[in-house]
Structure formats: C-alpha cells, structure tokens
N, C-alpha and C. Protein backbone atom coordinates (compact mmCIF):
# COMPACT_ATOMS: atom_id res chain seq x y z
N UNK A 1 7.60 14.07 -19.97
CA UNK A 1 6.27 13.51 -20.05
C UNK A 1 5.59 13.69 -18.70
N UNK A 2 4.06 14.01 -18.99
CA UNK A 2 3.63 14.35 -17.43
C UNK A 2 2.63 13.22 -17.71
N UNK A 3 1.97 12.59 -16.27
CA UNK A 3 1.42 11.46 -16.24
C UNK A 3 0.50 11.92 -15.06
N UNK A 4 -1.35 11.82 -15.86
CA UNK A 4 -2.11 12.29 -14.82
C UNK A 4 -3.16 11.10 -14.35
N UNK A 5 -3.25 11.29 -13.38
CA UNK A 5 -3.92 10.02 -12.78
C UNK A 5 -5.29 10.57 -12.14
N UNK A 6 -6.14 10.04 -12.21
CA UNK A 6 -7.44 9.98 -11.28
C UNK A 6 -7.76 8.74 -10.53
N UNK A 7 -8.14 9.10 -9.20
CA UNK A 7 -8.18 8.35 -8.02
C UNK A 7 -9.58 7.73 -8.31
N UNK A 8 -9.19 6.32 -8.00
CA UNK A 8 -10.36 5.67 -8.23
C UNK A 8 -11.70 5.77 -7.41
N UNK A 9 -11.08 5.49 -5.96
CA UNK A 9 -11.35 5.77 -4.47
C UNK A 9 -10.68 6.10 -3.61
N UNK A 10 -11.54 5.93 -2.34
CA UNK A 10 -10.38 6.31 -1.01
C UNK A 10 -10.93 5.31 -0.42
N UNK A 11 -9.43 5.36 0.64
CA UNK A 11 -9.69 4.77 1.94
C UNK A 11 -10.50 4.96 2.79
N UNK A 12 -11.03 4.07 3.48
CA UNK A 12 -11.78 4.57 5.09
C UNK A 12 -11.22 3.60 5.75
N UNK A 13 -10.41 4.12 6.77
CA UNK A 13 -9.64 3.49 7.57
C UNK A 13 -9.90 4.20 9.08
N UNK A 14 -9.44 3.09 10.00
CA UNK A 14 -9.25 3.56 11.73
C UNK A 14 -7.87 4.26 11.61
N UNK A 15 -6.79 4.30 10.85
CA UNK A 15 -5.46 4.81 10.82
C UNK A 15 -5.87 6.60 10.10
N UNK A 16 -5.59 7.24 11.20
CA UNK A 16 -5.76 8.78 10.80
C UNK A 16 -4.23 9.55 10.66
N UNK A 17 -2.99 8.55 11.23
CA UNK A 17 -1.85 9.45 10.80
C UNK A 17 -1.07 8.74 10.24
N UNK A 18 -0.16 8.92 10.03
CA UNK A 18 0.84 8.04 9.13
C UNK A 18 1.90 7.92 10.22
N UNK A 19 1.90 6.75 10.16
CA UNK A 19 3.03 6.00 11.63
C UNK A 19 3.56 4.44 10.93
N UNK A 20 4.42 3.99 10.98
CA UNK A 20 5.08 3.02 10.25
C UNK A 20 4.56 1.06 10.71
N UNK A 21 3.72 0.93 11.63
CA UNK A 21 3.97 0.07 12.34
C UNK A 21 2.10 -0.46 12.40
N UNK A 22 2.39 -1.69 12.78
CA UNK A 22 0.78 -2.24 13.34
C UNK A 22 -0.21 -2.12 12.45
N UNK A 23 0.04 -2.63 11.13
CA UNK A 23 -1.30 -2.24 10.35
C UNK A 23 -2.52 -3.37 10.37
N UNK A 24 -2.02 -4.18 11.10
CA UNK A 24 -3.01 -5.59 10.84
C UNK A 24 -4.03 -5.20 12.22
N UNK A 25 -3.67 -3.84 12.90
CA UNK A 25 -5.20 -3.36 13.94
C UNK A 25 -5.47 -2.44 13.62
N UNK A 26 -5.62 -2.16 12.26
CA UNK A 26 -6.62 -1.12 11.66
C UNK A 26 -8.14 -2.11 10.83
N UNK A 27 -8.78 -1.40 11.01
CA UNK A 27 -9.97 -1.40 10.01
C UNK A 27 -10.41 -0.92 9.37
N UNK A 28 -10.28 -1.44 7.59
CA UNK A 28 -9.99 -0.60 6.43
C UNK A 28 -11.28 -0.73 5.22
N UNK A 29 -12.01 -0.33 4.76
CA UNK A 29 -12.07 -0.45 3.42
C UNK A 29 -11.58 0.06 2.42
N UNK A 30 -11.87 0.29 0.80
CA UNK A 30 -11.83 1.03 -0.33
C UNK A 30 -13.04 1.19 -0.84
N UNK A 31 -13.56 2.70 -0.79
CA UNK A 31 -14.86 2.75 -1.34
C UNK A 31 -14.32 3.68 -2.71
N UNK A 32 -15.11 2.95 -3.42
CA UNK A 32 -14.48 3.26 -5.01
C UNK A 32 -15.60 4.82 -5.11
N UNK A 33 -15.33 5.68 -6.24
CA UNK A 33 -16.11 6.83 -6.55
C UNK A 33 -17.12 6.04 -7.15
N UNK A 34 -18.16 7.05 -7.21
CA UNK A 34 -20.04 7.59 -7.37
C UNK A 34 -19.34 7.13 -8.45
N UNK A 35 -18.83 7.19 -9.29
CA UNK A 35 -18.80 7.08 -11.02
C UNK A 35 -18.64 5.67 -11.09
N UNK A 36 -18.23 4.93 -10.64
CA UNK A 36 -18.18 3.29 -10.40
C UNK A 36 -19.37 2.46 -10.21
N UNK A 37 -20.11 1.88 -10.78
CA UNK A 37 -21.69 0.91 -10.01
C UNK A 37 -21.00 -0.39 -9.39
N UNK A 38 -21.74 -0.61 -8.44
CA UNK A 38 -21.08 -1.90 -7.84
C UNK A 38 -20.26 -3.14 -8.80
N UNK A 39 -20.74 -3.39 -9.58
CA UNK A 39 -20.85 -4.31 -10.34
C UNK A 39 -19.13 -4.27 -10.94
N UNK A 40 -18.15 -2.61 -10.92
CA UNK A 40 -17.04 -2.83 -10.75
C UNK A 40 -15.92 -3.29 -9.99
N UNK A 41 -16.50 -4.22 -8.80
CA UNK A 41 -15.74 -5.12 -7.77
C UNK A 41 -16.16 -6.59 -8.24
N UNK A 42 -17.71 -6.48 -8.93
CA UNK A 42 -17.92 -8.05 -9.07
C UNK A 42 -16.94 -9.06 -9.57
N UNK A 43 -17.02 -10.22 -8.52
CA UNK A 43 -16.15 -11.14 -9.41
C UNK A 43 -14.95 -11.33 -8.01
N UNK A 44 -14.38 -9.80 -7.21
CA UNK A 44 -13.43 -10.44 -6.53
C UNK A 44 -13.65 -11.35 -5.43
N UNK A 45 -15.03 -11.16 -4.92
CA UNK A 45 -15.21 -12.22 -3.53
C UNK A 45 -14.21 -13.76 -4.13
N UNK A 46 -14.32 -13.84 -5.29
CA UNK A 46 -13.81 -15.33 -5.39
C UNK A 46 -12.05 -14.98 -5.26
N UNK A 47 -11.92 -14.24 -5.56
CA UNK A 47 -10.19 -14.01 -4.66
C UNK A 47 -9.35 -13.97 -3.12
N UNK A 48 -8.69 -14.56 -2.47
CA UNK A 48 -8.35 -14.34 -1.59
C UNK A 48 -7.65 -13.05 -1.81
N UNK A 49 -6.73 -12.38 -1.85
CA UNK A 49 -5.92 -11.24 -1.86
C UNK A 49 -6.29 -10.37 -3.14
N UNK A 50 -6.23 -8.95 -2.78
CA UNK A 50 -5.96 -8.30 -4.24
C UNK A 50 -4.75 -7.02 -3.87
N UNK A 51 -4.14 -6.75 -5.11
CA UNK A 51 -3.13 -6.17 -4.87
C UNK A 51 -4.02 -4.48 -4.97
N UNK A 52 -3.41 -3.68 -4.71
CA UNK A 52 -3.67 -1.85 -4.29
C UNK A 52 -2.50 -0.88 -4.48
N UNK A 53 -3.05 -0.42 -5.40
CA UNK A 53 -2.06 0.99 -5.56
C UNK A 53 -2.46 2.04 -5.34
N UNK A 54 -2.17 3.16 -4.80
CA UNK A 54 -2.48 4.43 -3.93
C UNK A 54 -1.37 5.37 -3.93
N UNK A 55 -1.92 6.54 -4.01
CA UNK A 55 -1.11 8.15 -3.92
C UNK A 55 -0.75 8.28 -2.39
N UNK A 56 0.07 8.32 -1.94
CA UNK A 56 0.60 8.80 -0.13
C UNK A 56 0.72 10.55 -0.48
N UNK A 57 -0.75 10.29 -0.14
CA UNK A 57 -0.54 12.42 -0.50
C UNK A 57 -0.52 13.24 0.71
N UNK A 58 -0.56 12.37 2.23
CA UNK A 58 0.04 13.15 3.32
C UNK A 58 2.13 13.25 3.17
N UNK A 59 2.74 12.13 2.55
CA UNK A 59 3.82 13.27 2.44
C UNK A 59 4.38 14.20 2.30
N UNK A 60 4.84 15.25 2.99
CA UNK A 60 5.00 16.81 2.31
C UNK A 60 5.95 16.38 1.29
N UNK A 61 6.19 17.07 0.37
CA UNK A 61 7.31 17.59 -0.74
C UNK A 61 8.51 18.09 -0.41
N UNK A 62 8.96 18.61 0.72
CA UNK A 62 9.97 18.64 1.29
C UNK A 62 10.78 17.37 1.85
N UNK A 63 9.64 16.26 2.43
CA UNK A 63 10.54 14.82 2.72
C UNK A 63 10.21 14.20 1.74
N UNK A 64 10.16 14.35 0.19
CA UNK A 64 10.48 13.37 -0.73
C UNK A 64 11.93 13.18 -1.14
N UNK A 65 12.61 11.64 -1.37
CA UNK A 65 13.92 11.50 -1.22
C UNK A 65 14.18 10.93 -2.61
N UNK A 66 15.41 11.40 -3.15
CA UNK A 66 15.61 10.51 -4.52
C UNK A 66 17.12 10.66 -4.31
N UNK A 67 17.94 9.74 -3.27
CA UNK A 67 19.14 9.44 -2.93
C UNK A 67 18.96 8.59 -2.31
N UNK A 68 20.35 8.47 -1.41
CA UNK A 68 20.43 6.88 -0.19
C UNK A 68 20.23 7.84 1.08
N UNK A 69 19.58 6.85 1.85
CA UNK A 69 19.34 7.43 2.96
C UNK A 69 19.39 5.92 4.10
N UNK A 70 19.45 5.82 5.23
CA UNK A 70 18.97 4.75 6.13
C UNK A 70 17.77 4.74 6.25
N UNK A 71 17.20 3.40 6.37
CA UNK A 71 15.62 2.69 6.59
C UNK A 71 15.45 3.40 7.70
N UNK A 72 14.33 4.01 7.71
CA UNK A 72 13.63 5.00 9.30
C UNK A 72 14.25 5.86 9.35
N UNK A 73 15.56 6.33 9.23
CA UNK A 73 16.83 6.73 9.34
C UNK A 73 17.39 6.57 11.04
N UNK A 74 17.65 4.65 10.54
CA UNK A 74 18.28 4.08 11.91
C UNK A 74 19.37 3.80 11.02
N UNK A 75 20.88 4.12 11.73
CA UNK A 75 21.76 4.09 11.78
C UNK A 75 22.50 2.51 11.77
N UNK A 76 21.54 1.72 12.51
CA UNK A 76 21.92 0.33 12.27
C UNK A 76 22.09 -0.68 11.48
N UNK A 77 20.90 -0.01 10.12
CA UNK A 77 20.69 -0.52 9.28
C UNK A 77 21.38 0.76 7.90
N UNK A 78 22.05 -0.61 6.94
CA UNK A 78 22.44 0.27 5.74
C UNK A 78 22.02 1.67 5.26
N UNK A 79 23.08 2.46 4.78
CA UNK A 79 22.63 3.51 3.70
C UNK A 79 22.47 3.32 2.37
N UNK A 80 20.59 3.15 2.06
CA UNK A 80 20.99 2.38 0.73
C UNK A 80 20.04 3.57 0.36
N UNK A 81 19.81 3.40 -1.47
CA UNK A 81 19.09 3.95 -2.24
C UNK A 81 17.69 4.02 -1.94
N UNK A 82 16.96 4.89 -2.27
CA UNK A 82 15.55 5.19 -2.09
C UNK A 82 14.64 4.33 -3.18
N UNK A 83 15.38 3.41 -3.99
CA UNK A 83 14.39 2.23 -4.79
C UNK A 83 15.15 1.05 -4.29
N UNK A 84 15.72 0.84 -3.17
CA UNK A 84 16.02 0.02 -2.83
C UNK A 84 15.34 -0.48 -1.26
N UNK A 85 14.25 -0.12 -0.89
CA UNK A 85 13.54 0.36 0.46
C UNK A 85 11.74 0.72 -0.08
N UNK A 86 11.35 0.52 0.61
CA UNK A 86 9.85 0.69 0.60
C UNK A 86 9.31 1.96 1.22
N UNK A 87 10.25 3.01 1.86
CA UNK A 87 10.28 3.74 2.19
C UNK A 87 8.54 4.65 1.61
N UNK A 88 8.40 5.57 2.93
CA UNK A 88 6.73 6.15 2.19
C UNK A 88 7.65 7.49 1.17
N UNK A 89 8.48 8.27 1.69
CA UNK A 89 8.88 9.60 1.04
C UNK A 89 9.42 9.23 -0.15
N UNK A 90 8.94 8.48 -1.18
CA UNK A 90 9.19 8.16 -2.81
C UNK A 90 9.13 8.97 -3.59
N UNK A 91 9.79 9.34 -4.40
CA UNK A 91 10.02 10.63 -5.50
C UNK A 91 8.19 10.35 -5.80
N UNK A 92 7.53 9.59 -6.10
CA UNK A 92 5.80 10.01 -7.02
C UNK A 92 4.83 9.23 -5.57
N UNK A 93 5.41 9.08 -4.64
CA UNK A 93 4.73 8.59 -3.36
C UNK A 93 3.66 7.56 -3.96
N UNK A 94 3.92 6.44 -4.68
CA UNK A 94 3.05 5.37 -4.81
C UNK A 94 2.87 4.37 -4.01
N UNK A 95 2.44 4.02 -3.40
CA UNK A 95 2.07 2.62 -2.10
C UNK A 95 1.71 1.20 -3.16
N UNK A 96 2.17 0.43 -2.62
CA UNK A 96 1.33 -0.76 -3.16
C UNK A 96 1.42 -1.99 -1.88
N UNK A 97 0.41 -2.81 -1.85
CA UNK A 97 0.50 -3.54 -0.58
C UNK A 97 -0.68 -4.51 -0.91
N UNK A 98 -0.59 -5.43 -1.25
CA UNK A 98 -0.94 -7.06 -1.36
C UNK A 98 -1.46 -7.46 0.20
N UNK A 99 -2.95 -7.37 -0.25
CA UNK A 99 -4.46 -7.13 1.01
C UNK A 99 -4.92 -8.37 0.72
N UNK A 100 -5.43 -8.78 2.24
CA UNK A 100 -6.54 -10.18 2.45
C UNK A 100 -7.89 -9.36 1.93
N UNK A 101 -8.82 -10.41 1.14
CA UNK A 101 -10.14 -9.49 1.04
C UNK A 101 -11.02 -10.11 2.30
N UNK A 102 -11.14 -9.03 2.73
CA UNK A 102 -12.57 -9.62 3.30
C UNK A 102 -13.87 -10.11 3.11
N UNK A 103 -14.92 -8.63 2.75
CA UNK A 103 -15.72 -8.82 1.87
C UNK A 103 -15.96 -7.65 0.61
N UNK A 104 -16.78 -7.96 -0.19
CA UNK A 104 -17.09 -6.67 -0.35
C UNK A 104 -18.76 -6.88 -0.78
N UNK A 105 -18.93 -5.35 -0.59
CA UNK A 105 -20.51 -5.18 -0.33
C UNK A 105 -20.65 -3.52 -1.19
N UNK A 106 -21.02 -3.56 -2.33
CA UNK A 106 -21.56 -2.70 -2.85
C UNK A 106 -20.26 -2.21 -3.58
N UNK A 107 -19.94 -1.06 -3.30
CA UNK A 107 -19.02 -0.30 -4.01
C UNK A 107 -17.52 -0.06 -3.10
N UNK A 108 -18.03 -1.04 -1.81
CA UNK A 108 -16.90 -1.32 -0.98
C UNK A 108 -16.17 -2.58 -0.89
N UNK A 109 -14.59 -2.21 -0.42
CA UNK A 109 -13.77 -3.49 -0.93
C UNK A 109 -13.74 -3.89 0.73
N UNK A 110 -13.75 -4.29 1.94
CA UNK A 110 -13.28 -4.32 3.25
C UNK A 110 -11.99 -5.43 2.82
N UNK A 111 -10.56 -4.91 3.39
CA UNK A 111 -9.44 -5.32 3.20
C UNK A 111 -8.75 -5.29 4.54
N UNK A 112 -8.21 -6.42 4.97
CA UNK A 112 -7.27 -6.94 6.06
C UNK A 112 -5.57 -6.34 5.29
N UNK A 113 -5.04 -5.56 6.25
CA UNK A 113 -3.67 -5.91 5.91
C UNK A 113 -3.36 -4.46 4.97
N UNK A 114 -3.68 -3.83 4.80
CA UNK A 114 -4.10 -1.80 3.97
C UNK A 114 -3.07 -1.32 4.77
N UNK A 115 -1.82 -0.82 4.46
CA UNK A 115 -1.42 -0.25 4.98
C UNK A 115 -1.50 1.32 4.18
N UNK A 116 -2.03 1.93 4.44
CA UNK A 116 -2.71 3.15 3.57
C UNK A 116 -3.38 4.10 5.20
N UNK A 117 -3.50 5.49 4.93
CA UNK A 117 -4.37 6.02 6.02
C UNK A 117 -5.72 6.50 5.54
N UNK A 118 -6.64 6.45 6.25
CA UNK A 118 -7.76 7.58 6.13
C UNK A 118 -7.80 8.25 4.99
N UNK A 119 -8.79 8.28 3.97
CA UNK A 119 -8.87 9.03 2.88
C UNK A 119 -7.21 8.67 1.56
N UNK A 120 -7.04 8.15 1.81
CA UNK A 120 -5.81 7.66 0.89
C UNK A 120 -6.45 7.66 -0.49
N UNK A 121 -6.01 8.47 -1.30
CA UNK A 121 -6.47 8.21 -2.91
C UNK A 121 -5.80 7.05 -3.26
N UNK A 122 -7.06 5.78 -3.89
CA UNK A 122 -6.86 4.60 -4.34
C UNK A 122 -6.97 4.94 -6.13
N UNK A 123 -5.60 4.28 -6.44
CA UNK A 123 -5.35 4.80 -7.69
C UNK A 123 -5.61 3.30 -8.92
N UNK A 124 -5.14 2.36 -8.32
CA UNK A 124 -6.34 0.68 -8.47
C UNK A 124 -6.23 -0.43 -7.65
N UNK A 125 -7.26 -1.40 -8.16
CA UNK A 125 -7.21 -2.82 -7.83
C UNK A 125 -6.79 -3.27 -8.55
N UNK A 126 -6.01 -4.52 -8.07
CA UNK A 126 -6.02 -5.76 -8.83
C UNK A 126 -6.16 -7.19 -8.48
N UNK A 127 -6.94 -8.28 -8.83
CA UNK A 127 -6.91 -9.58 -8.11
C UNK A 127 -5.33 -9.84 -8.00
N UNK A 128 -5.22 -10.50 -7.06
CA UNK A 128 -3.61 -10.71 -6.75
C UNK A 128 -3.98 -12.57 -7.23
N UNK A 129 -2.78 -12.68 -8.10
CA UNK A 129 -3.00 -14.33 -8.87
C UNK A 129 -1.56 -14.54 -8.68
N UNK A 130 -1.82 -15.84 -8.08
CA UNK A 130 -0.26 -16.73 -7.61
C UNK A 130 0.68 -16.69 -9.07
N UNK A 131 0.09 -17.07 -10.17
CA UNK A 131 0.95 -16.75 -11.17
C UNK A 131 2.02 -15.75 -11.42
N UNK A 132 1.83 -14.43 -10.96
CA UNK A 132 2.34 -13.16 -10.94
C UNK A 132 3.53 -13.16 -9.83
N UNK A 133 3.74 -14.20 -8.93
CA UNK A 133 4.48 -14.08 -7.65
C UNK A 133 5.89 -14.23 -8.11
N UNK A 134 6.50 -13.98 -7.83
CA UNK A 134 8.21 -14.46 -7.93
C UNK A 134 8.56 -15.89 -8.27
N UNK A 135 8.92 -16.15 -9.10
CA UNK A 135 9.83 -17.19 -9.96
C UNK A 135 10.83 -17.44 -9.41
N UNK A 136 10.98 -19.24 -8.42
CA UNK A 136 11.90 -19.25 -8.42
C UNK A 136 12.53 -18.48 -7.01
N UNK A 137 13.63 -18.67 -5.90
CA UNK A 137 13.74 -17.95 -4.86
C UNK A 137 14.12 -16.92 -4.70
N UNK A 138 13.60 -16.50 -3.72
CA UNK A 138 13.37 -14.93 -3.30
C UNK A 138 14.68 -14.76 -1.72
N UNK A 139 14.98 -13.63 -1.98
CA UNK A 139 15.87 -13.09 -1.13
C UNK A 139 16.03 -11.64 -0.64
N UNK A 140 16.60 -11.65 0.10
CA UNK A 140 16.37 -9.95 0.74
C UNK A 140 17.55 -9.92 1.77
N UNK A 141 17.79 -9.07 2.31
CA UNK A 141 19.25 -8.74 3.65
C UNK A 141 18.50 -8.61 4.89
N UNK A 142 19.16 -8.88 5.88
CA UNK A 142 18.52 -9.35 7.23
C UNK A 142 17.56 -7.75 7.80
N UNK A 143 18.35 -6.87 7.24
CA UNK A 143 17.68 -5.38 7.63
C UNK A 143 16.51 -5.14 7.73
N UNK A 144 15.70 -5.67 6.74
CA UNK A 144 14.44 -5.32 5.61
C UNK A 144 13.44 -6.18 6.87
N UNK A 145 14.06 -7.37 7.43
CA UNK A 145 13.51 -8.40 7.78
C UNK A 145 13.30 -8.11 9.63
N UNK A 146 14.27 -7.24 10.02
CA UNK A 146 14.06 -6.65 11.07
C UNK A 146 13.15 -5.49 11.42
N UNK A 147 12.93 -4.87 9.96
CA UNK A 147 12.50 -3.52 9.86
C UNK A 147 10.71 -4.08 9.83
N UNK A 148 10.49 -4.86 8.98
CA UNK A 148 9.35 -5.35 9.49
C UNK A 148 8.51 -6.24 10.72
N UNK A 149 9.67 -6.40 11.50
CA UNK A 149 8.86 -7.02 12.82
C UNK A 149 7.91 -6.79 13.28
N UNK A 150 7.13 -5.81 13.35
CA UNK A 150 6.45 -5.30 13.90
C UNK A 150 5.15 -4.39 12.82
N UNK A 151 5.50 -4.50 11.52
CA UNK A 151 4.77 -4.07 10.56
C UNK A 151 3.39 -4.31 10.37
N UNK A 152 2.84 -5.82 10.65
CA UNK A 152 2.12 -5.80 10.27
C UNK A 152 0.95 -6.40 12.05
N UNK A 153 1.82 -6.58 12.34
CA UNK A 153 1.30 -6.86 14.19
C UNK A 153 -0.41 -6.00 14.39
C-alpha cells in the first residue's frame, strides 16, 4: 500500500539546519497553503498547546534507519531499536512535537517549542486536549532523560 500525503504548510523558522539541541531559541511559525482561508486555524487561540505533524525531508535516504542503533550514536547510552527513540532518521521521517501556541494571525500559527527547521512540510494540526495524555503513570529509562537536557533550552 502506498500512502500519499500533501503538506498542509511549512515552517518559517530561525532554525536553517538540522542540529539536535536548543529549540526553545528559535522563532517559529506554520503558515498553512494559499488553499487554506484563515478561518482554518479559527477556534485555536482558545488552546494552549497544539500537537504537529511534519515530513523531516532534509534527511537523506541513505541515514534512514530501521534497526537498533545508539541515541546520537553515543555509546553511553543503550543500543536500542529505531521505534524505540525519537530519533530524526525514521524509516517515513515523521516529526511530531506538542507546541505552546502563541498566537495566530491569519493563516499563521506562531508556536513556542517547533522543533522542525525552515520550510519543514507541515503535514497537520491538532488542538492538543488533556484528555488524549497518558492514563495513569508514565515512565521512561534514565537515557532518554539525559538525552534531552538540553533539548529544549
């Protein structure tokens, strides 16, 4: 089965390369396509967060991974599976990342917290609703938790 997607929008972001670290000092919007009238954002100002899904189409095809590999590939941390990691080189390179809204103004979303680069095909929105969150406690291995120190700085 082949599965074709059209990009809703892109990014406009201060982040022009893809580097793993510091996304909370970029400045981001999502400007949705000409085929969209404003009136397809109406409604989120009343949301704090909305969730974002996006194509990572600066990965080449040569570093896409569908095995175990190490996080960054640091040695310190486990060799685990490639759906076990957030890793960008994903067999269909999908991003998703749960954004503060800022505002939005027209056919633009301005979002705190995008970890996405420059021109990033935005593939959707969604209001992010506490309902949808994890049931119940959440857990993870100390790795994951080191690996983000500095993520969102």
């Amino acid at each position: 089965m082949e599965i074709k997607l059209k990009p809703i929008g892109k990014v406009q972001s201060t982040r022009t390369e893809v580097k793993d670290d510091y996304w909370d000092s970029e400045d981001s919007y999502i400007e949705l396509s000409s085929t969209f009238s404003p009136d397809a954002l109406m409604g989120l100002e009343s949301f704090s967060h909305v969730e974002v899904i996006f194509f990572m189409d600066q990965v080449k095809p040569e570093k896409i991974e569908s095995t175990a590999r190490h996080p960054r590939n640091n040695k310190d941390w486990p060799k685990i599976g490639i759906f076990s990691q957030r890793g960008k080189n994903r067999p269909n390179q999908i991003g998703h990342t749960i954004c503060k809204i800022k505002s939005v103004e027209g056919n633009r979303l301005h979002l705190e917290g995008l970890d996405a680069v420059n021109e990033t095909p935005i593939l959707d929105i969604k209001p992010w609703v506490k309902e949808f969150a994890p049931r119940g406690a959440v857990s993870q291995p100390s790795w994951i938790s080191e690996l983000m120190t500095s993520y969102w700085k």
